[in-house]
N, C-alpha and C. Protein backbone atom coordinates (compact mmCIF):
# COMPACT_ATOMS: atom_id res chain seq x y z
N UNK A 1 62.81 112.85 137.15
CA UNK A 1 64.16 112.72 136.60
C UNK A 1 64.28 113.59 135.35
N UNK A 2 65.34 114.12 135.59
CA UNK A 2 65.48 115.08 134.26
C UNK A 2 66.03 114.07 132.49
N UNK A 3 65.36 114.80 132.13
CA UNK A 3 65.99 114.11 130.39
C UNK A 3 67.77 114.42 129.68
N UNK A 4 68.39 113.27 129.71
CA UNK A 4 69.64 114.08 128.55
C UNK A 4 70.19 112.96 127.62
N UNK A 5 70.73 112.86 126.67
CA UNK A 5 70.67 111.76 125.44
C UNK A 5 71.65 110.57 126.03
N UNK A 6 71.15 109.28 126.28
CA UNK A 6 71.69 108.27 126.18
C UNK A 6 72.23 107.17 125.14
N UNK A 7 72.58 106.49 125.16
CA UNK A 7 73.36 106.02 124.02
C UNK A 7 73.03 104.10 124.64
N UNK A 8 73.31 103.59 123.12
CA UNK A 8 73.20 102.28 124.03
C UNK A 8 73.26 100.95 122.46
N UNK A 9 73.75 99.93 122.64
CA UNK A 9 73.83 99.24 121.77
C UNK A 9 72.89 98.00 121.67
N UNK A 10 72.11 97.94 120.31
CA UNK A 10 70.69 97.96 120.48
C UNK A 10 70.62 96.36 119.06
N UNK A 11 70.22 95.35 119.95
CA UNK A 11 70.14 94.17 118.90
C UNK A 11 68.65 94.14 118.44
N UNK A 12 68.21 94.23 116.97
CA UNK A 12 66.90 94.25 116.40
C UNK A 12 66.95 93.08 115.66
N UNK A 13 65.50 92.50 115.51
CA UNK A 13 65.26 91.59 114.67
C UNK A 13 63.83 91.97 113.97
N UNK A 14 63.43 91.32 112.32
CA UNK A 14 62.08 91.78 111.37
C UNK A 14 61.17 91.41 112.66
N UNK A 15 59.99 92.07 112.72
CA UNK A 15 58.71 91.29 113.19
C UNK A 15 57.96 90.76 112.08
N UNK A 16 57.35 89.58 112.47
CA UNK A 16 56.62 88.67 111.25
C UNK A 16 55.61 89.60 110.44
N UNK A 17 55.52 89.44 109.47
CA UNK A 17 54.85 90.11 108.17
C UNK A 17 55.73 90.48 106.90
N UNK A 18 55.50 91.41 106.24
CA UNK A 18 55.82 91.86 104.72
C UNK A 18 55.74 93.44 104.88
N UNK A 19 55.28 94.11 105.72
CA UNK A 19 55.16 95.37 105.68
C UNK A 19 55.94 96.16 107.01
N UNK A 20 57.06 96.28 105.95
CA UNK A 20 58.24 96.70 106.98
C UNK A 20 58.85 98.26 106.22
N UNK A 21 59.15 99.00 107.24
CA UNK A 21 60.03 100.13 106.99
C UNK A 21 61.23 100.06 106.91
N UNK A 22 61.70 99.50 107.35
CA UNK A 22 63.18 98.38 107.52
C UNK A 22 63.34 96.80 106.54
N UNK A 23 64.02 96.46 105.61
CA UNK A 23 64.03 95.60 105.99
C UNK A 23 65.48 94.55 105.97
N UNK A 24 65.43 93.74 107.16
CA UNK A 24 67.01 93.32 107.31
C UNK A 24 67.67 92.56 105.78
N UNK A 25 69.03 92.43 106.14
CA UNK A 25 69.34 91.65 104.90
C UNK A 25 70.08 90.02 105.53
N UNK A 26 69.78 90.25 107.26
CA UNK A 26 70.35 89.02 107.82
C UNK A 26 69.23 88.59 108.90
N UNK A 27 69.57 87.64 109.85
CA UNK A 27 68.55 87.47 110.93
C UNK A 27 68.14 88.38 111.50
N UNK A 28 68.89 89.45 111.78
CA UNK A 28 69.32 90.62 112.74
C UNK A 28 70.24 91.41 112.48
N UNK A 29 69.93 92.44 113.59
CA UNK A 29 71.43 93.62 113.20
C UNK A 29 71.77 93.94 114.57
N UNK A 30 72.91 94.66 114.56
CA UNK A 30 73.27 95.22 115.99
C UNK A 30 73.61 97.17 115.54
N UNK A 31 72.98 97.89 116.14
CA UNK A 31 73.21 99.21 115.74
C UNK A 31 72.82 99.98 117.17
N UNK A 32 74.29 101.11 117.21
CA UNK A 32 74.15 102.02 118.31
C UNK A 32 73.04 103.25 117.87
N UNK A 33 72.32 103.15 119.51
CA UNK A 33 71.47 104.02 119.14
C UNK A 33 71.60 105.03 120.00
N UNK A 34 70.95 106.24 119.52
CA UNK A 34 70.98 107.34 120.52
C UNK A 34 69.78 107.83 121.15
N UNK A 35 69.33 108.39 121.94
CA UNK A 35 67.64 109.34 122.36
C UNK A 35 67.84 109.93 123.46
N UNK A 36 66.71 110.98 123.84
CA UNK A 36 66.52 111.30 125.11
C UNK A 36 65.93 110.43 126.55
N UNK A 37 66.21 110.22 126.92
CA UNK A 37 65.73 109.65 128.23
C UNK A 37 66.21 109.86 129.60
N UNK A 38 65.59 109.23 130.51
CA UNK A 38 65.88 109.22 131.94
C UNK A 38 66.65 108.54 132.81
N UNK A 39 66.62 107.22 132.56
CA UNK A 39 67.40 105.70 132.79
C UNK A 39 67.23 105.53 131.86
N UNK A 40 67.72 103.74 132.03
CA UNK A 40 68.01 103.09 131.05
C UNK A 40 66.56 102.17 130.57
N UNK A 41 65.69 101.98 131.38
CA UNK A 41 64.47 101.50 130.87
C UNK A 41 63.92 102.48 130.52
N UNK A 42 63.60 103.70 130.38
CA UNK A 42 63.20 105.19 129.43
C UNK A 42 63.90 104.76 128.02
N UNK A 43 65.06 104.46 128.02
CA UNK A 43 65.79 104.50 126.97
C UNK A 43 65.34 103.68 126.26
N UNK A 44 64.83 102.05 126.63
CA UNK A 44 64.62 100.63 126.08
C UNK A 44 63.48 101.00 125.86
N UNK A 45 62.26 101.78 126.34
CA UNK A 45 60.93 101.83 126.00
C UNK A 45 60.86 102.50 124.66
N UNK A 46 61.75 104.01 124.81
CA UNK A 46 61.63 104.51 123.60
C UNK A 46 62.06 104.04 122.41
N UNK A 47 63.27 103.46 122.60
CA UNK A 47 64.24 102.75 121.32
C UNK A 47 63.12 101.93 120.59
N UNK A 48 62.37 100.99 121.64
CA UNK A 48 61.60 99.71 121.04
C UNK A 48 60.24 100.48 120.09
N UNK A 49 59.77 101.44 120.94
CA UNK A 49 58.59 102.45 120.26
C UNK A 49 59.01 102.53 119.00
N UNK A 50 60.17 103.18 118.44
CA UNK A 50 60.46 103.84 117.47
C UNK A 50 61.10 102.69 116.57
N UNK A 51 61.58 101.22 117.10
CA UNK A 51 61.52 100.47 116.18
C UNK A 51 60.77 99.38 115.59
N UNK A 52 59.58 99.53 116.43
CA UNK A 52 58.87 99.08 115.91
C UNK A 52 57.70 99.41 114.79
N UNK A 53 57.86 100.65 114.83
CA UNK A 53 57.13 101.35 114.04
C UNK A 53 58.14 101.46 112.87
N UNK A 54 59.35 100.54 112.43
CA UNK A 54 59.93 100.24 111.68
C UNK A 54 59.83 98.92 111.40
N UNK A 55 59.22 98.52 111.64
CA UNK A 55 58.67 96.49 111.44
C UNK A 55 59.71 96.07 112.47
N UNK A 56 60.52 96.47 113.38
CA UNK A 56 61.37 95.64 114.12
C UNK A 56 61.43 95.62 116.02
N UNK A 57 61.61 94.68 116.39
CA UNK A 57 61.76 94.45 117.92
C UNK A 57 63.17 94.31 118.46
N UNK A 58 63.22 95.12 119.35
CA UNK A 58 64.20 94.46 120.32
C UNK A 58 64.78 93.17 120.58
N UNK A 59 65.92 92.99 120.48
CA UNK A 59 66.19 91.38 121.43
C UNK A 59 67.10 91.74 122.31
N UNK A 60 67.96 92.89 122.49
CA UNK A 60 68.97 92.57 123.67
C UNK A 60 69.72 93.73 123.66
N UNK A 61 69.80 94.58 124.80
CA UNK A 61 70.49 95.85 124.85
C UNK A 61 72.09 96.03 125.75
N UNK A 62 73.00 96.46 125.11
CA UNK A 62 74.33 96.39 125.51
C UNK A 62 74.73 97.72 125.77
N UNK A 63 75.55 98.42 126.39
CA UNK A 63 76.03 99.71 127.10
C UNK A 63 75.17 100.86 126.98
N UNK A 64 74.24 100.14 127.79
CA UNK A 64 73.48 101.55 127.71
C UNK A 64 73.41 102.85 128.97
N UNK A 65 74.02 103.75 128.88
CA UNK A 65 74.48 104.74 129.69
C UNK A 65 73.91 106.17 129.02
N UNK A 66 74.55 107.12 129.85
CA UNK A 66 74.55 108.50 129.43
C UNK A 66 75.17 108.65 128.28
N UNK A 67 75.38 109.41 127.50
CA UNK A 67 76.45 109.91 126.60
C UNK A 67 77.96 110.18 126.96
N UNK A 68 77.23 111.21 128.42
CA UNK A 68 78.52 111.40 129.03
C UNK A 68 79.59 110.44 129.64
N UNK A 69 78.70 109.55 130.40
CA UNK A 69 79.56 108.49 130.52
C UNK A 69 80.53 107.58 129.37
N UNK A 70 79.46 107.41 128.67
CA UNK A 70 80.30 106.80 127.32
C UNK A 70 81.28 107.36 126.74
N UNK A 71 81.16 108.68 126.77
CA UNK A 71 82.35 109.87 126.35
C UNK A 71 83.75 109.16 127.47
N UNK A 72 83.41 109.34 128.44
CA UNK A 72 84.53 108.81 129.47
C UNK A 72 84.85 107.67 129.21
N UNK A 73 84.38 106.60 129.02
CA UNK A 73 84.21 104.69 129.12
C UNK A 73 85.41 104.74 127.50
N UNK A 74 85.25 106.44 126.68
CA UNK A 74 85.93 105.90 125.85
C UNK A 74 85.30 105.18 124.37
N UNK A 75 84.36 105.06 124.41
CA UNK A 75 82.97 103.93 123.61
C UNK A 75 83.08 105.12 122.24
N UNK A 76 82.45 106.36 122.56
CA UNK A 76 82.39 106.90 121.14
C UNK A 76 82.88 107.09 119.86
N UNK A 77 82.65 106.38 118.88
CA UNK A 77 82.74 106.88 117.87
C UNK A 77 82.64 108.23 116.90
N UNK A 78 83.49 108.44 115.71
CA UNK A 78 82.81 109.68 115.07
C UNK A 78 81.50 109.56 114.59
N UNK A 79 80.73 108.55 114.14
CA UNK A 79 79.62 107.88 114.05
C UNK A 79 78.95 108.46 114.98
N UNK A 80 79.25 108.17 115.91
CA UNK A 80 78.31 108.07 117.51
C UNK A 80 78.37 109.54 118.04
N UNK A 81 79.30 110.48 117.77
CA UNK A 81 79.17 111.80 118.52
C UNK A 81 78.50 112.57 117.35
N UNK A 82 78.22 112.42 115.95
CA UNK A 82 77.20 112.68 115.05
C UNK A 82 75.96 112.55 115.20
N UNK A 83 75.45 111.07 115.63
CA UNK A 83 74.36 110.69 116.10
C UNK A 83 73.76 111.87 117.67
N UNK A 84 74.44 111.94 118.28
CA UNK A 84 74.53 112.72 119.19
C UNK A 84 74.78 113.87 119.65
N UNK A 85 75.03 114.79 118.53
CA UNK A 85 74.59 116.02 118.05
C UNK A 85 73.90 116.13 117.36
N UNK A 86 73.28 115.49 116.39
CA UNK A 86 71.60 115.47 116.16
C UNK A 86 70.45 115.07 116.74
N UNK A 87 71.05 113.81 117.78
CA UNK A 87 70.00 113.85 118.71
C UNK A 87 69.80 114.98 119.88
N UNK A 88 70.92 115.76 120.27
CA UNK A 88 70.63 116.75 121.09
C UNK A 88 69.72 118.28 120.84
N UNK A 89 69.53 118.11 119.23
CA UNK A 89 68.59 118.99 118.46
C UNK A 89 67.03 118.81 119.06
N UNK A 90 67.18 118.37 119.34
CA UNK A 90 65.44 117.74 119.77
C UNK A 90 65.17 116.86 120.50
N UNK A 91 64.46 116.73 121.78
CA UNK A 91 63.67 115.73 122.84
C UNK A 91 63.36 114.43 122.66
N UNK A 92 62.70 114.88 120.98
CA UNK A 92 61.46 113.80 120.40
C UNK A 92 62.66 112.39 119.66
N UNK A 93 64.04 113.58 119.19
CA UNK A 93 65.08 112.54 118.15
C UNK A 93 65.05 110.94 119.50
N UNK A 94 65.37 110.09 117.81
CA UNK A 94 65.80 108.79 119.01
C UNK A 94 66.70 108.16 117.12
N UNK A 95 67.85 108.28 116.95
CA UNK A 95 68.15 108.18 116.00
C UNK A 95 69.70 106.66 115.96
N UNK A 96 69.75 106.19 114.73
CA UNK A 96 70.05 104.71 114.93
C UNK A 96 71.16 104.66 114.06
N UNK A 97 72.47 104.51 113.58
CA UNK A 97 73.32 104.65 113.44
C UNK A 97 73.25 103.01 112.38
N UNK A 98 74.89 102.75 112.11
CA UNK A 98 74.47 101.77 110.96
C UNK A 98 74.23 100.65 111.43
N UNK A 99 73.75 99.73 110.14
CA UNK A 99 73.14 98.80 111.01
C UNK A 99 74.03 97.22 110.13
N UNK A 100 74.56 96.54 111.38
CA UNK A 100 75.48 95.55 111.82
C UNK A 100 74.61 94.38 111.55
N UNK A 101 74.53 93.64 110.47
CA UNK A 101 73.33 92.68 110.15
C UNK A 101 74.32 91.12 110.53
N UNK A 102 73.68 90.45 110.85
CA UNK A 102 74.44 88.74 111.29
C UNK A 102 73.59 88.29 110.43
N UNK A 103 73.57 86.48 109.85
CA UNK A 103 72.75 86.00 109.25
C UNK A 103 72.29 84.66 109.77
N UNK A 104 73.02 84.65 111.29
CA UNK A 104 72.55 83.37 112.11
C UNK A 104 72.48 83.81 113.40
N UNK A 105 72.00 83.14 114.30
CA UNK A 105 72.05 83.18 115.68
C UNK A 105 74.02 82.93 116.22
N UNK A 106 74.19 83.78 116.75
CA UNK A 106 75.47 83.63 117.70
C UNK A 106 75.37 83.07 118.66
């Protein structure tokens, strides 16, 4: 399968410890993310890689598509087509837009 930047809305929470690259100011956040991938589990593998190596995990992924599609669906933001011209600079980008903090469980 060929690679082209997907997009996808991406719920993170701290992983337990003190030594974080991140750190939240609520339970969680919700932030659109962008990267290269193949599907949508390419997409969830990489997203989680790269946030965890920010002290944080996954909990729950929402529209996650092509770009292009999302362009159509209507979804993009100026936010989001920024994110997505910097992620199209590079393979390796997987880059995360702002981040939407809650301070309880919904």
């Amino acid at each position: 399968m060929s690679l082209e930047v997907w997009v996808g809305l991406v719920e993170v929470r701290q992983l337990p410890g003190t030594d974080h690259e991140i750190t939240l100011s609520g339970k969680g956040t919700l932030t659109w993310v962008t990267c290269w991938a193949s599907d949508a589990t390419s997409f969830e593998n990489k997203v989680s890689e790269v946030m965890a190596g920010y002290g944080l995990f996954i909990v729950d992924t929402e529209k996650v598509m092509p770009f292009a599609k999302a362009e159509e669906e209507g979804i993009v933001t100026d936010e989001l087509l920024e994110q997505f011209e910097d992620t199209s600079k590079n393979e390796q980008f997987c880059i995360y837009g702002t981040f939407y903090n809650y301070m309880s469980d919904h």
